[in-house]
Protein backbone atom coordinates (compact mmCIF):
# COMPACT_ATOMS: atom_id res chain seq x y z
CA UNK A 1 4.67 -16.14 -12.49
CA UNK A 2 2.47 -15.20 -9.66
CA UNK A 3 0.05 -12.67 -8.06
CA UNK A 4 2.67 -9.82 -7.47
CA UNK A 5 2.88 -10.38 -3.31
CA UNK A 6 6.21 -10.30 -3.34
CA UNK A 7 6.17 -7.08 -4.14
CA UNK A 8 3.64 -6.20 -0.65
CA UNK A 9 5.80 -3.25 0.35
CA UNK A 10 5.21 -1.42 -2.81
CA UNK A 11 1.80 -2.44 -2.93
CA UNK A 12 0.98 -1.12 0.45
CA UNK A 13 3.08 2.53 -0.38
CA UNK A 14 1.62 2.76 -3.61
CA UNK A 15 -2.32 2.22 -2.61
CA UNK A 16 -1.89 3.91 0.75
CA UNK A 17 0.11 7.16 -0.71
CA UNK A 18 -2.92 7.37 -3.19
CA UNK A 19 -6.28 6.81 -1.10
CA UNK A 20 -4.18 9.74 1.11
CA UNK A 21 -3.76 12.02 -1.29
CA UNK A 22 -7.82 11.66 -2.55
CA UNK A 23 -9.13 11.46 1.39
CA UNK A 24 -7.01 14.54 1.70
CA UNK A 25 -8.59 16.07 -1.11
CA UNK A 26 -11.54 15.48 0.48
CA UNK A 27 -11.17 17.28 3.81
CA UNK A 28 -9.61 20.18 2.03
CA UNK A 29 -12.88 21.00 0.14
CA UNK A 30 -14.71 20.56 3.12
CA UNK A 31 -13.06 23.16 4.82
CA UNK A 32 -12.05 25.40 1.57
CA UNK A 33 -15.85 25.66 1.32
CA UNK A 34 -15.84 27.69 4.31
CA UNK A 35 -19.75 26.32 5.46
CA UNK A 36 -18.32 24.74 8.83
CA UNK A 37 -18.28 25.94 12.49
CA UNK A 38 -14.71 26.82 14.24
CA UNK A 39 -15.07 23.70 16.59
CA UNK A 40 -16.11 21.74 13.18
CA UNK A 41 -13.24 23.17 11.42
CA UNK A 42 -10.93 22.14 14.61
CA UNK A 43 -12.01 18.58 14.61
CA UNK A 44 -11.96 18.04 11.00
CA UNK A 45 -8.38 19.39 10.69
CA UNK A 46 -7.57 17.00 13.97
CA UNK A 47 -9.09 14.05 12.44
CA UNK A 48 -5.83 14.83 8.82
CA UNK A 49 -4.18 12.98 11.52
CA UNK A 50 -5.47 9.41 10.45
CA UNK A 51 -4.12 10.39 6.26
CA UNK A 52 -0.46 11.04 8.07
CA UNK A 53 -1.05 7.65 10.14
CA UNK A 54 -1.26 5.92 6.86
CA UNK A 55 0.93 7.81 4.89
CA UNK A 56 3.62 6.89 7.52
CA UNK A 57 2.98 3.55 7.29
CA UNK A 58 3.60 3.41 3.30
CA UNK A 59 6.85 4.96 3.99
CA UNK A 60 8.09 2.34 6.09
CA UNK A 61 6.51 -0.33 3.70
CA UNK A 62 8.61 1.74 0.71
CA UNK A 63 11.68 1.36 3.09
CA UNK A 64 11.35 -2.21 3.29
CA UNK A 65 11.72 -2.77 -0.41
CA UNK A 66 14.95 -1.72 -0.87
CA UNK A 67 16.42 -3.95 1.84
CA UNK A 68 17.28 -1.90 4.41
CA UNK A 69 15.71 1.73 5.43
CA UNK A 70 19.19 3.08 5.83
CA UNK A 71 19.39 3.34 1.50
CA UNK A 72 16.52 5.34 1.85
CA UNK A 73 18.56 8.48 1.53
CA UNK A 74 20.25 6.72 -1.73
CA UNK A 75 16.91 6.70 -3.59
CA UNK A 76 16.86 10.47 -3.80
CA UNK A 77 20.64 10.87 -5.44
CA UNK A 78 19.09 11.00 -8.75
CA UNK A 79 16.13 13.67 -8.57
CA UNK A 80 15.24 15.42 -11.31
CA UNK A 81 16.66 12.42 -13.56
CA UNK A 82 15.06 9.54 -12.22
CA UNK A 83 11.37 8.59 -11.76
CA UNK A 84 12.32 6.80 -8.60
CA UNK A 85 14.20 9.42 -6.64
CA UNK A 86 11.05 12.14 -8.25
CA UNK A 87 8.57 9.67 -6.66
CA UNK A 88 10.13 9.76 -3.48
CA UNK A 89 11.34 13.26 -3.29
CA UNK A 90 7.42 14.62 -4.18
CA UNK A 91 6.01 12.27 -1.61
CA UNK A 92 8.30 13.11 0.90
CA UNK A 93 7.50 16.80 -0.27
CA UNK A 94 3.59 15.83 0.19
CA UNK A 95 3.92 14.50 3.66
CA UNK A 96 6.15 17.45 4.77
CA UNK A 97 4.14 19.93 3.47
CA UNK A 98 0.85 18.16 4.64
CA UNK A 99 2.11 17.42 7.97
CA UNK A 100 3.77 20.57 8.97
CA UNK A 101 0.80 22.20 8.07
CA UNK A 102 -1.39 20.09 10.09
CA UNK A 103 0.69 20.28 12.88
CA UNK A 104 0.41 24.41 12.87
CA UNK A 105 -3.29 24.00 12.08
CA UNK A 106 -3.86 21.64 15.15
CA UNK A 107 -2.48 23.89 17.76
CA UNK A 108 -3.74 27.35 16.37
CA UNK A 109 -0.62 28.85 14.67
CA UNK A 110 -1.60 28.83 11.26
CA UNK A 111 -4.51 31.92 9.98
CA UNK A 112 -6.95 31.13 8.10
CA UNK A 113 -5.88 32.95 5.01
CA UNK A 114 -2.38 30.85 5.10
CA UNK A 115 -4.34 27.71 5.68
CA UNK A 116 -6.12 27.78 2.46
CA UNK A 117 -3.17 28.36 0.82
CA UNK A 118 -1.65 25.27 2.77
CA UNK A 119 -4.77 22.94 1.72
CA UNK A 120 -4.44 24.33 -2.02
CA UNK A 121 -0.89 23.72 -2.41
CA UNK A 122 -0.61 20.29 -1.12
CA UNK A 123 -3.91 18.97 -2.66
CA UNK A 124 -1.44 19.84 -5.72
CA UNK A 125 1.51 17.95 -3.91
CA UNK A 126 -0.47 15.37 -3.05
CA UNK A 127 -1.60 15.39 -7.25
CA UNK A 128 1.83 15.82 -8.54
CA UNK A 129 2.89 12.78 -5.65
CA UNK A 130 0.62 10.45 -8.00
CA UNK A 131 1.63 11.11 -11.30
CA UNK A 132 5.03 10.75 -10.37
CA UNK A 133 4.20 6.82 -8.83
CA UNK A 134 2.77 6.51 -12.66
CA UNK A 135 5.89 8.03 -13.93
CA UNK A 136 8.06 5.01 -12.21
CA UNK A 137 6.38 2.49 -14.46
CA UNK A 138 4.63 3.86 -17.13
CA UNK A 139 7.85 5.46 -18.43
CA UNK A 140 9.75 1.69 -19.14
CA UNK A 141 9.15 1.11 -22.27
CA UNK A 142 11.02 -2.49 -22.00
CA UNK A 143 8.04 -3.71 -19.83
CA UNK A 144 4.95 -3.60 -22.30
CA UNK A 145 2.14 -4.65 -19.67
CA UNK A 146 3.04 -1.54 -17.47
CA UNK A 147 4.26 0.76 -20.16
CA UNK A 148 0.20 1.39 -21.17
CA UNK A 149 -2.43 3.34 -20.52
CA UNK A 150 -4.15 1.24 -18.11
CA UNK A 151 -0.88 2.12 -15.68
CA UNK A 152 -1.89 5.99 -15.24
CA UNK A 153 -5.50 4.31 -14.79
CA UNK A 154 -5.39 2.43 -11.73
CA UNK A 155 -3.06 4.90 -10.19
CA UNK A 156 -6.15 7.52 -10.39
CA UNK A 157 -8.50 5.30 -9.78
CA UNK A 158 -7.74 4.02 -6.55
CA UNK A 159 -7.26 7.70 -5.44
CA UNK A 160 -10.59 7.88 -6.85
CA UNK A 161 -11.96 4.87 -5.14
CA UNK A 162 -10.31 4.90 -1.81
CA UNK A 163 -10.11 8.70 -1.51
CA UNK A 164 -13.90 9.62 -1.37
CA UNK A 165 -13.98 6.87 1.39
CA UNK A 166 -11.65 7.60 3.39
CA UNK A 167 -11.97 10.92 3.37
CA UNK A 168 -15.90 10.30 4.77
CA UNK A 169 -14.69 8.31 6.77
CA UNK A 170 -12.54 10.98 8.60
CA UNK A 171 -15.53 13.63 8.29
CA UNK A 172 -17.61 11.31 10.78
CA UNK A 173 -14.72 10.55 12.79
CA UNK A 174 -14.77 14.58 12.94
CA UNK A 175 -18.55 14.21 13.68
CA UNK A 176 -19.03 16.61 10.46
CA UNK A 177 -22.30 15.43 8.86
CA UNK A 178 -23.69 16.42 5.26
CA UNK A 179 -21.00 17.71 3.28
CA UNK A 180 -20.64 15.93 0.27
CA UNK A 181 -21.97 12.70 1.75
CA UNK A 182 -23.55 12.06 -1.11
CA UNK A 183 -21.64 13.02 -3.48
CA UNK A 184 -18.22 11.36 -2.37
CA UNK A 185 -20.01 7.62 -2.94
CA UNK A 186 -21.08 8.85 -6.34
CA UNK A 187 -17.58 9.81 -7.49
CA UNK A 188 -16.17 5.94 -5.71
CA UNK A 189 -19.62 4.19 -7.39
CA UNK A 190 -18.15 5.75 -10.76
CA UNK A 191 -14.60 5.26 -10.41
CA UNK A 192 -15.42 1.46 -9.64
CA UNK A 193 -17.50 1.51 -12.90
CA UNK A 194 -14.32 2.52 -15.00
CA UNK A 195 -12.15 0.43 -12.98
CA UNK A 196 -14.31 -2.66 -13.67
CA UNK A 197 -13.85 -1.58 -17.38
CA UNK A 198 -10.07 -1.15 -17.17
CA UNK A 199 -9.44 -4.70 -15.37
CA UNK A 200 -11.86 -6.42 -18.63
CA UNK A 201 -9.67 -3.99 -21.18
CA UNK A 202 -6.35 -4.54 -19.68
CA UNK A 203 -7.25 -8.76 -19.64
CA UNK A 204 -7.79 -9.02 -23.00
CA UNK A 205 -5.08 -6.67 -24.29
CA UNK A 206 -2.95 -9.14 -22.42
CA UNK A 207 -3.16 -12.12 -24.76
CA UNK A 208 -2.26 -10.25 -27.26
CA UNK A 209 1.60 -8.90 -25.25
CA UNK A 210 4.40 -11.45 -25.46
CA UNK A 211 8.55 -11.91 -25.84
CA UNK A 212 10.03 -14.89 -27.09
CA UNK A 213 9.94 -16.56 -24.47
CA UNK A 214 6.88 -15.62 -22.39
CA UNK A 215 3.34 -14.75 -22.43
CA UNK A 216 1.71 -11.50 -20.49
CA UNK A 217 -1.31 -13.37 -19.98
CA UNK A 218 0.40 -16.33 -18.12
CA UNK A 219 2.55 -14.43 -16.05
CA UNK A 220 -0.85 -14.19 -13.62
CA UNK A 221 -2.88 -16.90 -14.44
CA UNK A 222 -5.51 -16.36 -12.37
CA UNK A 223 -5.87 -12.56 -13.50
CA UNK A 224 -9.77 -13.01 -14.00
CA UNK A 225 -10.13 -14.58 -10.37
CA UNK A 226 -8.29 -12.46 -8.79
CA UNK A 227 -9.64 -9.23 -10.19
CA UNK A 228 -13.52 -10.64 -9.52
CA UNK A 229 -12.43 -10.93 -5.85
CA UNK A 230 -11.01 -7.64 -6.02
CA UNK A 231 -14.18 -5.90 -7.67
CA UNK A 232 -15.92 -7.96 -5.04
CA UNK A 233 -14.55 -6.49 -2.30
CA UNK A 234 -15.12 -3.15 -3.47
CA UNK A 235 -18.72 -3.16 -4.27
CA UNK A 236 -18.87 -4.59 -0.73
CA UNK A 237 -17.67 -1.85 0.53
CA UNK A 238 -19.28 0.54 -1.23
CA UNK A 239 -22.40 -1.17 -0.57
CA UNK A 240 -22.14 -0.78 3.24
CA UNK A 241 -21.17 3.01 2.67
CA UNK A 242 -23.81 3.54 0.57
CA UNK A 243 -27.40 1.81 1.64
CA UNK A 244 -27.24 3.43 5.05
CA UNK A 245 -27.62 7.08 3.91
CA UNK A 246 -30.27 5.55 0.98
CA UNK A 247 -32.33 4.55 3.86
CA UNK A 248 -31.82 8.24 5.18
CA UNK A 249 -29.05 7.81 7.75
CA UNK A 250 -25.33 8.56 7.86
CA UNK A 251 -23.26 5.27 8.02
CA UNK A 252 -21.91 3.92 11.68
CA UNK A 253 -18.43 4.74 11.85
CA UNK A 254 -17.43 0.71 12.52
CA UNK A 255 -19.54 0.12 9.30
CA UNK A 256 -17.89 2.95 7.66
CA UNK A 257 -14.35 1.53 8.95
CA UNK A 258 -15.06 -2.03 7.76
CA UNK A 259 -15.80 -0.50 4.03
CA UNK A 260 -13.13 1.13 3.60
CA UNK A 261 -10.65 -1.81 5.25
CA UNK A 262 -12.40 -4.00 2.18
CA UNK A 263 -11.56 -1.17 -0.44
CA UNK A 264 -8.34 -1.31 0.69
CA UNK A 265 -7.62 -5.48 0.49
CA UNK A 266 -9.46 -4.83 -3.12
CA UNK A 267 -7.22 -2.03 -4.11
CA UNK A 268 -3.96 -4.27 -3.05
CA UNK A 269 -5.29 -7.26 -4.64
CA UNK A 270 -5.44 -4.95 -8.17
CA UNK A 271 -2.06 -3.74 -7.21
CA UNK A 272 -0.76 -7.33 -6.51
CA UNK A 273 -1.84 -8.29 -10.13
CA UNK A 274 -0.18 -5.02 -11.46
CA UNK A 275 3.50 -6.05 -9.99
CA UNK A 276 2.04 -9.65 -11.13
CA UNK A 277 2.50 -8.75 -14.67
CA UNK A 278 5.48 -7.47 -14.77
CA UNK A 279 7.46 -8.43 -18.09
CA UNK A 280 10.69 -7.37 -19.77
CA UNK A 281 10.77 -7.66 -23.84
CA UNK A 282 14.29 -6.35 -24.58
CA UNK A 283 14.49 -3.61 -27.04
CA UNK A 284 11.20 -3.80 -28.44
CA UNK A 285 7.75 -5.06 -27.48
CA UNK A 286 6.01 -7.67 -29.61
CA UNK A 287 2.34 -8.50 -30.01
């Protein structure tokens, strides 16, 4: 029983790989809308280099948890029949992809007509890079408290969360002002809404999840504490993101950089609960 930090490699890859793939999302559409200057263009795509930062770093986090980062390679025997070596092999994909085309982008080599096809095709990457994370737990149908809806949930909704953030975060770093700066905290502000109602759902479908030996809703026992700290955090950060620009200025980027470093200690709280509860019932789940 515990809070799931023994799992902090996964939790890192996991919440990192998906507030990527939605801040990625997020640049795309800013330049797939086509509204930007060259130079603004040029700095945006410059600034994609803070998504392959962090999507670097949940690589090495991923490489952690299996021991050593030399069975790295081992992980992908298996693709096409196992969720683990698909989750790997379409990140892996996703960062290629993403960072080969940035790199082309950055020094000039790429035309504009293959770049949107670039930013298309790996904002589906990046997509199909999620599902599969879902796929590695939502598919065990031996371990009830992942094997549920709420799984595919909190996947989403961190990309959801995190994404929108991040990704305006980048667009200042970029000094690109306006686009979609208010509506990126409106999609976060409504992701947090459904998240809130997920963590409530999820608790109480908990007591109701057992084997013969264990209860779901004891395996974290501070599940309600833990998730108010990590909705908490959140609307902290969201707050400091969002009450600049409703007093009619953009955000500082240090105040923009502090909001999204609290989204990201709430997301990995959520995800520490997650591994928290996980549970093995056998054959067949009871409750």
């Amino acid at each position: 029983m515990g809070s799931g930090w023994h799992e902090w490699p996964l939790m890192i890859f996991t919440v990192f790989g998906q507030c990527v793939v939605g801040g990625f999302i997020v640049l795309a559409l800013a330049l797939l809308q086509g509204n930007l200057r060259a130079v603004q263009q040029q700095r945006l795509i410059a600034s994609m280099f803070g998504l392959w930062v962090l999507m670097g770093i949940g690589f090495i986090a991923s490489t952690l948890h299996l021991g050593s980062p030399l069975r790295a390679f081992n992980s992908l025997n298996r693709v096409g029949e196992s969720s683990l070596s698909n989750e790997i092999a379409s990140g892996a994909i996703f960062f290629a992809i993403g960072g080969l085309g940035w790199l082309l982008a950055v020094v000039k080599k790429l035309p504009v007509g293959i770049r949107s096809i670039w930013l298309i095709l790996t904002m589906v990457l990046g997509v199909v890079f999620v599902w599969m994370m879902v796929r590695v737990y939502n598919t065990i149908d031996t371990v009830p408290t992942w094997h549920t809806v709420w799984t595919p949930a909190s996947f989403f909704l961190t990309m959801f969360i995190g994404g929108p953030l991040l990704g305006c975060l980048l667009l200042r770093v970029a000094g690109v002002d306006g686009w979609g700066m208010r509506l990126l905290p409106a999609v976060s502000l409504l992701a947090l809404v459904v998240s809130a109602m997920v963590a409530l759902l999820q608790g109480a479908e908990l007591a109701g999840i057992h084997s013969s030996v264990q209860q779901a809703s004891a395996l974290v026992p501070d599940y309600g504490a833990l998730m108010s700290w990590r909705i908490g955090l959140l609307v902290a950060g969201l707050i400091l993101w969002i009450l600049p620009q409703r007093r009619g200025y953009p955000p500082a980027l240090p105040l923009l950089s502090l909001a999204f470093v609290m989204v990201l200690a709430g997301e990995l709280i959520g995800r520490g609960v997650f591994y928290g509860l996980h549970m093995t019932v056998g054959m067949a789940v009871a409750g």
